[in-house]
PDBML (XML) file of the C-alpha atoms, coordinates in Angstrom:
<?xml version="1.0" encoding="UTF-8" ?>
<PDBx:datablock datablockName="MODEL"
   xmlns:PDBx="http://pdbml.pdb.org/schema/pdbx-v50.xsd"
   xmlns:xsi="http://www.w3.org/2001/XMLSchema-instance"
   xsi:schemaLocation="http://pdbml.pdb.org/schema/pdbx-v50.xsd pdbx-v50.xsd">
   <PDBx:atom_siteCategory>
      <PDBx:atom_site id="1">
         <PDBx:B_iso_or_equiv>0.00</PDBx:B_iso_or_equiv>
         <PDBx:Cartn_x>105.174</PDBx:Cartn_x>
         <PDBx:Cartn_y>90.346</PDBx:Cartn_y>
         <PDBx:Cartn_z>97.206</PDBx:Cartn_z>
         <PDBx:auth_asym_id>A</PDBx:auth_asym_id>
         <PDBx:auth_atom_id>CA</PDBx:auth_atom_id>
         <PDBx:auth_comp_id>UNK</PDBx:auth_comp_id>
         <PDBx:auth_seq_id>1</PDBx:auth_seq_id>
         <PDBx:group_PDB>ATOM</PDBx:group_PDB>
         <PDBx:label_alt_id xsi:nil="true" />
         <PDBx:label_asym_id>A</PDBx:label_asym_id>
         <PDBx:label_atom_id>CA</PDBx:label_atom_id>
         <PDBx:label_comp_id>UNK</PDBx:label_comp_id>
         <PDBx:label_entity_id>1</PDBx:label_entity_id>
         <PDBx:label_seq_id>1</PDBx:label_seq_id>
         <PDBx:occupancy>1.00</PDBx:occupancy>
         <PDBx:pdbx_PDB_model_num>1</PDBx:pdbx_PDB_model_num>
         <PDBx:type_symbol>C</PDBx:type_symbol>
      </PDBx:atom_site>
      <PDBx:atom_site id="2">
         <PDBx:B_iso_or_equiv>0.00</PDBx:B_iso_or_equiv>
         <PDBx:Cartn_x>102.094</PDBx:Cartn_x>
         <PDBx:Cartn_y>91.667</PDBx:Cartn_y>
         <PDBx:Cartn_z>95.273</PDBx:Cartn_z>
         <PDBx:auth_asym_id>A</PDBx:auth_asym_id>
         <PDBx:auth_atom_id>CA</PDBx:auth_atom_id>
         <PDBx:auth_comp_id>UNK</PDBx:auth_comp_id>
         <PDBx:auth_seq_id>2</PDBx:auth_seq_id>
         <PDBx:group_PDB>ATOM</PDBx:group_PDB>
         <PDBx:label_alt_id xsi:nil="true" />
         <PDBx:label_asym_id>A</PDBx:label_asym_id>
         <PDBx:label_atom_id>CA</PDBx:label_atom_id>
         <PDBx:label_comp_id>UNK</PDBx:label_comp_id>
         <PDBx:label_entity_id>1</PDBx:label_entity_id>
         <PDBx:label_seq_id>2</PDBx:label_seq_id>
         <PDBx:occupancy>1.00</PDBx:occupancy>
         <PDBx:pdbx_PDB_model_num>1</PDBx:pdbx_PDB_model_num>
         <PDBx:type_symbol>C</PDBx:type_symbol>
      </PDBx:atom_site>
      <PDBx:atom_site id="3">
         <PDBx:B_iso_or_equiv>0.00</PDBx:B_iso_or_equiv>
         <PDBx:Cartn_x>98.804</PDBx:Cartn_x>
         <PDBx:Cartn_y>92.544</PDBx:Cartn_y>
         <PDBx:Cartn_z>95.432</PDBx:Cartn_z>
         <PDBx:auth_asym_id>A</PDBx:auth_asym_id>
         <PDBx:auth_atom_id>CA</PDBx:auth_atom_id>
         <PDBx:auth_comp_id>UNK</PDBx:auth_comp_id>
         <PDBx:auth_seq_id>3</PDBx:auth_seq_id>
         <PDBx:group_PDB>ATOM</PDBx:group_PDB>
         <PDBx:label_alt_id xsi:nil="true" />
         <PDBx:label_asym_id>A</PDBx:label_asym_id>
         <PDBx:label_atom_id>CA</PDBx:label_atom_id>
         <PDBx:label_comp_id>UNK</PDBx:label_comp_id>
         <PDBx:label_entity_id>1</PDBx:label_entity_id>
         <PDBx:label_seq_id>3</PDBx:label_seq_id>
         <PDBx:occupancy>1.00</PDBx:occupancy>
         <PDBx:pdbx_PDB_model_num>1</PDBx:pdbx_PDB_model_num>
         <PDBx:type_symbol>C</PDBx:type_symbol>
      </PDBx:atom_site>
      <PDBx:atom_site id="4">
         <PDBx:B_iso_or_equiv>0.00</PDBx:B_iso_or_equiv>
         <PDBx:Cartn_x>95.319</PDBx:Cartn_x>
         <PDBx:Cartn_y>93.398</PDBx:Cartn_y>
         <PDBx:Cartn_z>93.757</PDBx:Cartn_z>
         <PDBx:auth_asym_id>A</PDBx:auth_asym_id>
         <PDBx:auth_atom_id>CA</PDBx:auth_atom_id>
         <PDBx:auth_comp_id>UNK</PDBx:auth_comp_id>
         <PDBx:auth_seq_id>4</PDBx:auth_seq_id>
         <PDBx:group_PDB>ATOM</PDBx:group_PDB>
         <PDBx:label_alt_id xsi:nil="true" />
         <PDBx:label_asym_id>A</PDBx:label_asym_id>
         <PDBx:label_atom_id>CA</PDBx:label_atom_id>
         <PDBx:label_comp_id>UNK</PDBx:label_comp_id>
         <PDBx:label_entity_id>1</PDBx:label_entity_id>
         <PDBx:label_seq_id>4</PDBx:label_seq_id>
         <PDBx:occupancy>1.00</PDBx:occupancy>
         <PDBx:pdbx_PDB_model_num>1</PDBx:pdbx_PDB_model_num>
         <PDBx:type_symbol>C</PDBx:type_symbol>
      </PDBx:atom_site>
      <PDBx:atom_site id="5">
         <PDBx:B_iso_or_equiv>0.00</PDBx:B_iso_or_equiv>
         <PDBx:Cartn_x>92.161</PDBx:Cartn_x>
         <PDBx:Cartn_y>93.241</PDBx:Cartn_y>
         <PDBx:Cartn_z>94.206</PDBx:Cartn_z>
         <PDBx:auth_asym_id>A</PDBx:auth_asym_id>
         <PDBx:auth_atom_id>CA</PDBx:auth_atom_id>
         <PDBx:auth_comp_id>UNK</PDBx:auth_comp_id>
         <PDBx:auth_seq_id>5</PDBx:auth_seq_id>
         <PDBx:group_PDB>ATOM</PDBx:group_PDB>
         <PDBx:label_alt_id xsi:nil="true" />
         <PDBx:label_asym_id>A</PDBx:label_asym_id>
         <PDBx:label_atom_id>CA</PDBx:label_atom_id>
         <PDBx:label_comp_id>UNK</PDBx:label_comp_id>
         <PDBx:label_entity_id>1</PDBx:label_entity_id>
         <PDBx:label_seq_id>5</PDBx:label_seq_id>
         <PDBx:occupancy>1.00</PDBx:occupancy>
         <PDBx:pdbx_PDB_model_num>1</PDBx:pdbx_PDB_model_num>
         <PDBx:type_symbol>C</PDBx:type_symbol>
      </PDBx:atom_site>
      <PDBx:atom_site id="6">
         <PDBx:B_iso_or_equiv>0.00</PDBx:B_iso_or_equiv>
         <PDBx:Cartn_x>91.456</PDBx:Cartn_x>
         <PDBx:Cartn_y>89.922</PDBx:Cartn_y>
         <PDBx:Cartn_z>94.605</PDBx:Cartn_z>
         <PDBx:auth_asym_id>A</PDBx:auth_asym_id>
         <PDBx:auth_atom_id>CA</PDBx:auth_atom_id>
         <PDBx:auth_comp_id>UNK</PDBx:auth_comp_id>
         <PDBx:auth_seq_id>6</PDBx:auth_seq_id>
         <PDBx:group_PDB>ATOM</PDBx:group_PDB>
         <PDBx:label_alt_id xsi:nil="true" />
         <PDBx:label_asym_id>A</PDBx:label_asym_id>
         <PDBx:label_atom_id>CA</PDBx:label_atom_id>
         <PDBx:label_comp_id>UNK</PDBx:label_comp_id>
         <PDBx:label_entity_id>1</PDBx:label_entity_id>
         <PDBx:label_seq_id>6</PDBx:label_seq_id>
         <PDBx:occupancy>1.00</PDBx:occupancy>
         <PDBx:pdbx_PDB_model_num>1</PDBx:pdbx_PDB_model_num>
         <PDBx:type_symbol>C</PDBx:type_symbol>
      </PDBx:atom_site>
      <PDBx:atom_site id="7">
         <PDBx:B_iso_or_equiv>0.00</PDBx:B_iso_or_equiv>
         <PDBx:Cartn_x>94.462</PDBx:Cartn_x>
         <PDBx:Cartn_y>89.548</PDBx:Cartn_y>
         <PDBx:Cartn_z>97.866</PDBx:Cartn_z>
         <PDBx:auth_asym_id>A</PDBx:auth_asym_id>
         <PDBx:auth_atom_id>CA</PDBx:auth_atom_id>
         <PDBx:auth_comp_id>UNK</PDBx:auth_comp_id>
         <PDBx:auth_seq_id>7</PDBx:auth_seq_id>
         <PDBx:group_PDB>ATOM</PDBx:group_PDB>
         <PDBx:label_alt_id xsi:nil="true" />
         <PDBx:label_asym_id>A</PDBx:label_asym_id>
         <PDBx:label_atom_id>CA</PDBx:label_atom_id>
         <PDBx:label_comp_id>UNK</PDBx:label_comp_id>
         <PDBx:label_entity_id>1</PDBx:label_entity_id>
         <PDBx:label_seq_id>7</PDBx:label_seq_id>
         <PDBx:occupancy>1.00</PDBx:occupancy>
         <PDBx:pdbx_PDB_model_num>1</PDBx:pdbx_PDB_model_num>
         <PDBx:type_symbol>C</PDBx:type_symbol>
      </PDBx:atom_site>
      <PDBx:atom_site id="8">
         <PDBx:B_iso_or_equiv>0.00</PDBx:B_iso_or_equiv>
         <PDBx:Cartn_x>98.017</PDBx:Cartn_x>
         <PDBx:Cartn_y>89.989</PDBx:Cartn_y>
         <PDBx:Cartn_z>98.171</PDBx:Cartn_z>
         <PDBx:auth_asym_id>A</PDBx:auth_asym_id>
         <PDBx:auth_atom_id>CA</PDBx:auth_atom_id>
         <PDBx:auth_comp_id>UNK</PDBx:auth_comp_id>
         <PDBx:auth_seq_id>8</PDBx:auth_seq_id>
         <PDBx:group_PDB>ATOM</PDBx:group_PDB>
         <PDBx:label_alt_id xsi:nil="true" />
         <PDBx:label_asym_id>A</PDBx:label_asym_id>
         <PDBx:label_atom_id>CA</PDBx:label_atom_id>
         <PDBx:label_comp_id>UNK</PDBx:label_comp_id>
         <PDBx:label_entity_id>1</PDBx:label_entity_id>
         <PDBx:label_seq_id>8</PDBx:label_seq_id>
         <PDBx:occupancy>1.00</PDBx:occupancy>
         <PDBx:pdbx_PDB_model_num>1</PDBx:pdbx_PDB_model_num>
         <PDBx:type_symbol>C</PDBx:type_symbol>
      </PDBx:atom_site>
      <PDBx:atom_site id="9">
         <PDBx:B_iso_or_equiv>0.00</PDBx:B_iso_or_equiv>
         <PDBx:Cartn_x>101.010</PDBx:Cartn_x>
         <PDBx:Cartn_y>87.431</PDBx:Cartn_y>
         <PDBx:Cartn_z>98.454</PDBx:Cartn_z>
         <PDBx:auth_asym_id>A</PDBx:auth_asym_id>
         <PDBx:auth_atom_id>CA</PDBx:auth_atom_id>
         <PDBx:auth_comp_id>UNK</PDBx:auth_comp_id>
         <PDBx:auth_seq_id>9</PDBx:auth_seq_id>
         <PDBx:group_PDB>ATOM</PDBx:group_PDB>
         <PDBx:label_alt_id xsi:nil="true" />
         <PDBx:label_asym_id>A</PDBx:label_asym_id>
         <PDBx:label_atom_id>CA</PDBx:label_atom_id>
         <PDBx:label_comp_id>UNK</PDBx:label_comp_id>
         <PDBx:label_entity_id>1</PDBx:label_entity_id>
         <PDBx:label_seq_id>9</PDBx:label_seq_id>
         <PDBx:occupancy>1.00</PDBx:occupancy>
         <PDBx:pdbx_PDB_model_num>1</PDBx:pdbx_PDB_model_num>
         <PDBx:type_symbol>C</PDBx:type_symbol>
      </PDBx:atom_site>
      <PDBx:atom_site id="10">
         <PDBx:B_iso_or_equiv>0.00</PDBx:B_iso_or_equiv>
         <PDBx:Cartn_x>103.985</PDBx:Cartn_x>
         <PDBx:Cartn_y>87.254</PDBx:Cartn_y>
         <PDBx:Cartn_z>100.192</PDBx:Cartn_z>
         <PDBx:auth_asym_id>A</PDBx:auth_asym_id>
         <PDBx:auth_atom_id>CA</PDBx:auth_atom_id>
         <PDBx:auth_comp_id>UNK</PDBx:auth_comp_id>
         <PDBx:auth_seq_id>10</PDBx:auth_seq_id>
         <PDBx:group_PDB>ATOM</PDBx:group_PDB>
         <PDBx:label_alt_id xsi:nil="true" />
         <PDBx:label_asym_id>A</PDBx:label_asym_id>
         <PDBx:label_atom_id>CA</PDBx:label_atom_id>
         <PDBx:label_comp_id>UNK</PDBx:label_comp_id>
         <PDBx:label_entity_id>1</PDBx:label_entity_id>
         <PDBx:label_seq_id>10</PDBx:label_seq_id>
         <PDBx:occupancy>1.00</PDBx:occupancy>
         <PDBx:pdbx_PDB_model_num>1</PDBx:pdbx_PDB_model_num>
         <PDBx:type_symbol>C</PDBx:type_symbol>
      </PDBx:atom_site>
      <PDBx:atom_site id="11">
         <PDBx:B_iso_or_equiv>0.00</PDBx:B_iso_or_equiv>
         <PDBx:Cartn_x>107.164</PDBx:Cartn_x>
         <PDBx:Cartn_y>85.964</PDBx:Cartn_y>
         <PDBx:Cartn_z>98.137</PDBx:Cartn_z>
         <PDBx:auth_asym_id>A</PDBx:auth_asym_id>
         <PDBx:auth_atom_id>CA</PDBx:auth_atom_id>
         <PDBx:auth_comp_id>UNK</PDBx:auth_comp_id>
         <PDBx:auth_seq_id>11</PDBx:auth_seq_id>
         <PDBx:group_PDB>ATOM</PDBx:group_PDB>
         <PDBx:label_alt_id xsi:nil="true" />
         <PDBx:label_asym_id>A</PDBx:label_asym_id>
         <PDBx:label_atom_id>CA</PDBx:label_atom_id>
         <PDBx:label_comp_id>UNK</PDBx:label_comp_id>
         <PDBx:label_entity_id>1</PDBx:label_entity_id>
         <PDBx:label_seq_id>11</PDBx:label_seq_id>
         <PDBx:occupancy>1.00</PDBx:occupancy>
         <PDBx:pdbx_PDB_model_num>1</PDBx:pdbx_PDB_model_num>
         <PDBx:type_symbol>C</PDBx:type_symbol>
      </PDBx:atom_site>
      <PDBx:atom_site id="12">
         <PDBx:B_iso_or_equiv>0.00</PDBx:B_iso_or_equiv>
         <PDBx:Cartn_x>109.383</PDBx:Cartn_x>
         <PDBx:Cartn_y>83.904</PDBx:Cartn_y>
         <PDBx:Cartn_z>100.724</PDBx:Cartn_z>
         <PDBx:auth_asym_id>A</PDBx:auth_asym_id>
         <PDBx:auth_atom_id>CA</PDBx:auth_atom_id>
         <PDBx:auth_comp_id>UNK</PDBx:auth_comp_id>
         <PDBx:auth_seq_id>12</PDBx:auth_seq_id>
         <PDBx:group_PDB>ATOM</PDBx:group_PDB>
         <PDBx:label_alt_id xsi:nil="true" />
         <PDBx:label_asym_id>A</PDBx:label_asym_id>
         <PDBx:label_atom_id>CA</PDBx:label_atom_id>
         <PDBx:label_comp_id>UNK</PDBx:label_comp_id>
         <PDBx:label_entity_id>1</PDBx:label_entity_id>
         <PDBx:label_seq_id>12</PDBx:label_seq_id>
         <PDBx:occupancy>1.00</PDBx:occupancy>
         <PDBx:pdbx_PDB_model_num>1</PDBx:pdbx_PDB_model_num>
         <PDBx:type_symbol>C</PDBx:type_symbol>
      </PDBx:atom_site>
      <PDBx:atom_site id="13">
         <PDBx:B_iso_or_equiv>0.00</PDBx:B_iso_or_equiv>
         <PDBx:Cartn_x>112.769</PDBx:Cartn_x>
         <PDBx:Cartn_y>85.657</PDBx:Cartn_y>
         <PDBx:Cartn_z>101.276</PDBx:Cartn_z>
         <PDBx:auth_asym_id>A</PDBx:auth_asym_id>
         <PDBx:auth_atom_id>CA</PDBx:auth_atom_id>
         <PDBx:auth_comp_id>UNK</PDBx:auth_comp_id>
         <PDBx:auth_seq_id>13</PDBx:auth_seq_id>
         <PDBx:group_PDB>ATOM</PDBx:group_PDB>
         <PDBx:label_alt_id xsi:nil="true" />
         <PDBx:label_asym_id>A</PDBx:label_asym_id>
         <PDBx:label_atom_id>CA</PDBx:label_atom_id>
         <PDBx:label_comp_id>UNK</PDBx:label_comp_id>
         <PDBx:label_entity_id>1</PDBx:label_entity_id>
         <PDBx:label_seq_id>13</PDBx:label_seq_id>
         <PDBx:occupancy>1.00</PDBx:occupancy>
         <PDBx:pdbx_PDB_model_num>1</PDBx:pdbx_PDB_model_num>
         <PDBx:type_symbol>C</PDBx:type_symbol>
      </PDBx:atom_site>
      <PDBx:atom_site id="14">
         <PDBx:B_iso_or_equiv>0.00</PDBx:B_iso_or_equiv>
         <PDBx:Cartn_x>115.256</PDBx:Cartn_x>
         <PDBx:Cartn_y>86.071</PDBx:Cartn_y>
         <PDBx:Cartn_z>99.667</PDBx:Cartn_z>
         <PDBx:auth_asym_id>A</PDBx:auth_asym_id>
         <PDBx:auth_atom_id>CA</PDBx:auth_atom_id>
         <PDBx:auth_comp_id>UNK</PDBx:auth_comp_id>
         <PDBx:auth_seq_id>14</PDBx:auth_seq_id>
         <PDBx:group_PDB>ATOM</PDBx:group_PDB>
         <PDBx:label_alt_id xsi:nil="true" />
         <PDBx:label_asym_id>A</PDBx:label_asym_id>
         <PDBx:label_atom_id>CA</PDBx:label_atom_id>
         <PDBx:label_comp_id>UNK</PDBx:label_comp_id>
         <PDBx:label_entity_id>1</PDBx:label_entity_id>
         <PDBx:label_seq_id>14</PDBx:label_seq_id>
         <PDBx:occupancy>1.00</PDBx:occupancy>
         <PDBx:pdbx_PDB_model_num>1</PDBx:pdbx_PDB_model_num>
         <PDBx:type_symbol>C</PDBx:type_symbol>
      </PDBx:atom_site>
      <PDBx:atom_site id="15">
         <PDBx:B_iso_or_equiv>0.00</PDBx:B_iso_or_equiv>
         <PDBx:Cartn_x>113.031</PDBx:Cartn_x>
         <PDBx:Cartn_y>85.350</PDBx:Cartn_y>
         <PDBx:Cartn_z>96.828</PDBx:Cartn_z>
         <PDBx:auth_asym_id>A</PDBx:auth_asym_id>
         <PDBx:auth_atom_id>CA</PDBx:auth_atom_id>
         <PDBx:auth_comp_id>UNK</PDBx:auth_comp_id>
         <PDBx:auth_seq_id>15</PDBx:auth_seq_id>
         <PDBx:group_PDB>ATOM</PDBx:group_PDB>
         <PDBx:label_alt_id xsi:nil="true" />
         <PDBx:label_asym_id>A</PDBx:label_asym_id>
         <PDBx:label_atom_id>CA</PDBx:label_atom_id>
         <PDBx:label_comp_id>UNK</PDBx:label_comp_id>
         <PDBx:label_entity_id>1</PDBx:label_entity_id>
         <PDBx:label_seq_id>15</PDBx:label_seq_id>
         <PDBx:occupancy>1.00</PDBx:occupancy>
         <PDBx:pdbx_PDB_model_num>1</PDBx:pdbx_PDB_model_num>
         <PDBx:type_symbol>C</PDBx:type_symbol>
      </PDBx:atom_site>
      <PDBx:atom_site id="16">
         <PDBx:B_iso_or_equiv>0.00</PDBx:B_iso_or_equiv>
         <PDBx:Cartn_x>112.162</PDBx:Cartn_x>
         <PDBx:Cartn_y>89.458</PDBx:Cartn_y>
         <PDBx:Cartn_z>95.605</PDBx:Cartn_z>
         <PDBx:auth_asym_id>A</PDBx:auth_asym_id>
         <PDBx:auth_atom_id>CA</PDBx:auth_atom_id>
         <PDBx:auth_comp_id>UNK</PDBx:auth_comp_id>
         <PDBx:auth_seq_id>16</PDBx:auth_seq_id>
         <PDBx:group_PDB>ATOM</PDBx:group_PDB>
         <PDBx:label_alt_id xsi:nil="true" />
         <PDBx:label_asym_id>A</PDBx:label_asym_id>
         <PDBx:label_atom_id>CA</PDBx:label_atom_id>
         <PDBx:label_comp_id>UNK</PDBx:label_comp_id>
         <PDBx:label_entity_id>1</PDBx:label_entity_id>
         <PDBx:label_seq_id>16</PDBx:label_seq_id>
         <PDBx:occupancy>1.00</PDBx:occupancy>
         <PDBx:pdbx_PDB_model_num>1</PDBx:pdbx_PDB_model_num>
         <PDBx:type_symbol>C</PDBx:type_symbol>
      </PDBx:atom_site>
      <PDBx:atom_site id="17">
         <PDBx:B_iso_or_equiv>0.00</PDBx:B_iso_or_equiv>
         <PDBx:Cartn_x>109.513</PDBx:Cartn_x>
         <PDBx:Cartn_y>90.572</PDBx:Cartn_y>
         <PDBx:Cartn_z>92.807</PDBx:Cartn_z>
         <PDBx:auth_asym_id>A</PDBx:auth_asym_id>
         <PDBx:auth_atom_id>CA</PDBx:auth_atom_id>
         <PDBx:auth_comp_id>UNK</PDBx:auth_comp_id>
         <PDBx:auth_seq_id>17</PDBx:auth_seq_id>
         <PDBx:group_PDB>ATOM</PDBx:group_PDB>
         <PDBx:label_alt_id xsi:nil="true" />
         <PDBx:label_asym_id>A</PDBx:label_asym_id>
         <PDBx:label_atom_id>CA</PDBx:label_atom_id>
         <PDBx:label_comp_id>UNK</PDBx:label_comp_id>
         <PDBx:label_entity_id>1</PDBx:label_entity_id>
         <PDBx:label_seq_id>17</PDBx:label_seq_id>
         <PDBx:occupancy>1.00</PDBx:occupancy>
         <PDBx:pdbx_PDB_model_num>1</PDBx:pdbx_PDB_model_num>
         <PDBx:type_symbol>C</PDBx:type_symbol>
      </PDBx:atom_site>
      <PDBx:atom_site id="18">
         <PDBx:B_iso_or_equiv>0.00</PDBx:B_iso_or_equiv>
         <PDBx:Cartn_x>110.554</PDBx:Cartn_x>
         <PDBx:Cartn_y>93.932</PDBx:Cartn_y>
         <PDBx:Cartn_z>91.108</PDBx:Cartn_z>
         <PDBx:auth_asym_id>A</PDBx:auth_asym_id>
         <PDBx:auth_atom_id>CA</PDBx:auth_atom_id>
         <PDBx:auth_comp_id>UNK</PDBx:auth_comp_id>
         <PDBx:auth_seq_id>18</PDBx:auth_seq_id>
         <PDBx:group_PDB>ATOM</PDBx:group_PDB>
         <PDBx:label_alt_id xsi:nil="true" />
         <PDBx:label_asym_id>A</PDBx:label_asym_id>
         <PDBx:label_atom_id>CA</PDBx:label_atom_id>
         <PDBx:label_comp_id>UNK</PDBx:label_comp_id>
         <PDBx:label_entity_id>1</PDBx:label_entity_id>
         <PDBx:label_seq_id>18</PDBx:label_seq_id>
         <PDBx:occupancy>1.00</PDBx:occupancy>
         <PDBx:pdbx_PDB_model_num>1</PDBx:pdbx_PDB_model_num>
         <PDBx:type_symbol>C</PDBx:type_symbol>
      </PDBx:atom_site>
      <PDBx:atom_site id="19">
         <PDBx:B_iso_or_equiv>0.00</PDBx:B_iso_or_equiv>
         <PDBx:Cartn_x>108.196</PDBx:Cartn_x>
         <PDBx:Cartn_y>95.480</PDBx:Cartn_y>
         <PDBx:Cartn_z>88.392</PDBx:Cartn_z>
         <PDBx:auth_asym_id>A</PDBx:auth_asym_id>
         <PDBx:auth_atom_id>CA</PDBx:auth_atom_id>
         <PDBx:auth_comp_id>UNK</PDBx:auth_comp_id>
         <PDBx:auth_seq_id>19</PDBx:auth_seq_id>
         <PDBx:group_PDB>ATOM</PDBx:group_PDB>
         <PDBx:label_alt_id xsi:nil="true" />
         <PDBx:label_asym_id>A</PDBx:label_asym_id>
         <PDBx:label_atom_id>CA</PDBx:label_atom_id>
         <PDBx:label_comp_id>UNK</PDBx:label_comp_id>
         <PDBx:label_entity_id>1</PDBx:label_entity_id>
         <PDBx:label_seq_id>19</PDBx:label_seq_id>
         <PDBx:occupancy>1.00</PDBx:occupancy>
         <PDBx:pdbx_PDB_model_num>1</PDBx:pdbx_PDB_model_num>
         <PDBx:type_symbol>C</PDBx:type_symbol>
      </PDBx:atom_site>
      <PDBx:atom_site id="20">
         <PDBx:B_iso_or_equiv>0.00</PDBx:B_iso_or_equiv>
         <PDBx:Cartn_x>108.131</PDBx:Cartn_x>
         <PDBx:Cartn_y>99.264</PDBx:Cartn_y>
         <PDBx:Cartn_z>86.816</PDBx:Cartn_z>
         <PDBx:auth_asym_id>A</PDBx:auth_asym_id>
         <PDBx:auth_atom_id>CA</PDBx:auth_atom_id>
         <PDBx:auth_comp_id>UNK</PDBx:auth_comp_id>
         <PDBx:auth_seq_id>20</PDBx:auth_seq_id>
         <PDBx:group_PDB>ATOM</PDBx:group_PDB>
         <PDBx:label_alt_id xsi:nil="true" />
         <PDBx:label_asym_id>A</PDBx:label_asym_id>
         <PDBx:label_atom_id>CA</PDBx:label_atom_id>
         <PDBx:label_comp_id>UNK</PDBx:label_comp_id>
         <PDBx:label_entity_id>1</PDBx:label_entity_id>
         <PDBx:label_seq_id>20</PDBx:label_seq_id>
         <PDBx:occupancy>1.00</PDBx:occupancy>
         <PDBx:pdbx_PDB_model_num>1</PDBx:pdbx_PDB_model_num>
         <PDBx:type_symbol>C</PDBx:type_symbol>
      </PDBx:atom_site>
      <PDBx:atom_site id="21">
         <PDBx:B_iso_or_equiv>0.00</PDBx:B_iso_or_equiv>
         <PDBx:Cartn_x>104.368</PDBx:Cartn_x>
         <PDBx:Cartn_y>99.366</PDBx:Cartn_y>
         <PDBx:Cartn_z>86.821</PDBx:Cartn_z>
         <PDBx:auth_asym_id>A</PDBx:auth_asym_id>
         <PDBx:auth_atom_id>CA</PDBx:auth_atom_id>
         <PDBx:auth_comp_id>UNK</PDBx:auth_comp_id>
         <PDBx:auth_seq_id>21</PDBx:auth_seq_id>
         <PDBx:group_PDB>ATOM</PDBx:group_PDB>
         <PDBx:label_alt_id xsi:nil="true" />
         <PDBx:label_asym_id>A</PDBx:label_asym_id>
         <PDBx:label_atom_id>CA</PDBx:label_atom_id>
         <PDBx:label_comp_id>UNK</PDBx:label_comp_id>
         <PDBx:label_entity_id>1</PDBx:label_entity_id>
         <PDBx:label_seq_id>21</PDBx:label_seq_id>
         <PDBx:occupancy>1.00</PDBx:occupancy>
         <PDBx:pdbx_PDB_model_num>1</PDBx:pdbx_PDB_model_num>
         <PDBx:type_symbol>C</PDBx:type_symbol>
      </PDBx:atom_site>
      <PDBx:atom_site id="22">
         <PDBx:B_iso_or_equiv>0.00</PDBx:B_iso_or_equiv>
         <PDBx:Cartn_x>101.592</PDBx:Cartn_x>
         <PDBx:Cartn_y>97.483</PDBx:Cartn_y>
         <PDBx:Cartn_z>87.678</PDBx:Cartn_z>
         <PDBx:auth_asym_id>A</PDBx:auth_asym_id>
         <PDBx:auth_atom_id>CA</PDBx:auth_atom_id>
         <PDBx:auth_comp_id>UNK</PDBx:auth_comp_id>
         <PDBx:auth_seq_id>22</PDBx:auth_seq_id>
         <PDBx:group_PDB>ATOM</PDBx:group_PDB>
         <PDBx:label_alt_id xsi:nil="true" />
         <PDBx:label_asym_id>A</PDBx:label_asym_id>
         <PDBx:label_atom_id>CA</PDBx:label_atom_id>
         <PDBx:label_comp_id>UNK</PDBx:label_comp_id>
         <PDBx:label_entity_id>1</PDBx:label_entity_id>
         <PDBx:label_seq_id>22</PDBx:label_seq_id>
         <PDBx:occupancy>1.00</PDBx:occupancy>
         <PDBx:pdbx_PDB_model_num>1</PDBx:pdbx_PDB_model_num>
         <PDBx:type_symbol>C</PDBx:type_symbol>
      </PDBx:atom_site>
      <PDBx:atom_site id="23">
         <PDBx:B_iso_or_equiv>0.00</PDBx:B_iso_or_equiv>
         <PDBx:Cartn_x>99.827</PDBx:Cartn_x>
         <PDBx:Cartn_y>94.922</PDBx:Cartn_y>
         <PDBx:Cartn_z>85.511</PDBx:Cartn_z>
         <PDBx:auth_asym_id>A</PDBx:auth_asym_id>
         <PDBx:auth_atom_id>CA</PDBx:auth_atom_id>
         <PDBx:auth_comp_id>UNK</PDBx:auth_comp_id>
         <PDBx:auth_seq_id>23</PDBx:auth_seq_id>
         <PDBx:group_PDB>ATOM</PDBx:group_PDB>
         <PDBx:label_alt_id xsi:nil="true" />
         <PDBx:label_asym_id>A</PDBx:label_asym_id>
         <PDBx:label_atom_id>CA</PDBx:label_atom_id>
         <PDBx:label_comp_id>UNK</PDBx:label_comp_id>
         <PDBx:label_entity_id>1</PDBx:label_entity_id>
         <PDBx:label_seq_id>23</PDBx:label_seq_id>
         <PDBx:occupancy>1.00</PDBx:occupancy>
         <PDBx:pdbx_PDB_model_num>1</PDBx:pdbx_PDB_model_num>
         <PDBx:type_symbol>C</PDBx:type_symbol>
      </PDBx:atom_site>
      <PDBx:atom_site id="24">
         <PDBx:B_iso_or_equiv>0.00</PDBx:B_iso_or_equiv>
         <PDBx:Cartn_x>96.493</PDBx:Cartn_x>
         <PDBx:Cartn_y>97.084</PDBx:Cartn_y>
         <PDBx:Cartn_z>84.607</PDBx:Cartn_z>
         <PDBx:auth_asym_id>A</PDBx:auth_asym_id>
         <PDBx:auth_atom_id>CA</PDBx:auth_atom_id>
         <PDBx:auth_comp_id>UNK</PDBx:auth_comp_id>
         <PDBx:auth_seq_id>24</PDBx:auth_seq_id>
         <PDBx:group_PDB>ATOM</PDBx:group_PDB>
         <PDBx:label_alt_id xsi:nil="true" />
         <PDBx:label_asym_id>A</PDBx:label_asym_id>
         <PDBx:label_atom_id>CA</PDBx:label_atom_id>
         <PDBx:label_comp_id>UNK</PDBx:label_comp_id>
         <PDBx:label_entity_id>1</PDBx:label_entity_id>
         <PDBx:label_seq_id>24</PDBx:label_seq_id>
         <PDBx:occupancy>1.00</PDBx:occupancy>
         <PDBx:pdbx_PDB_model_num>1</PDBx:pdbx_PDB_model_num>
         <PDBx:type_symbol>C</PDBx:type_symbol>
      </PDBx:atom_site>
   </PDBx:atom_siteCategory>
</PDBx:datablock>
């Protein structure tokens, strides 16, 4: 999943996010 400041997220399996770095 992901999250920021404004919450967080759960991706539903097998569904995966993958990112180097964060979105700033």
């Amino acid at each position: 999943g992901w999250r920021w400041d404004g919450g967080e997220l759960r991706v539903d399996p097998p569904l995966r996010l993958e990112a180097d770095v964060p979105a700033t």
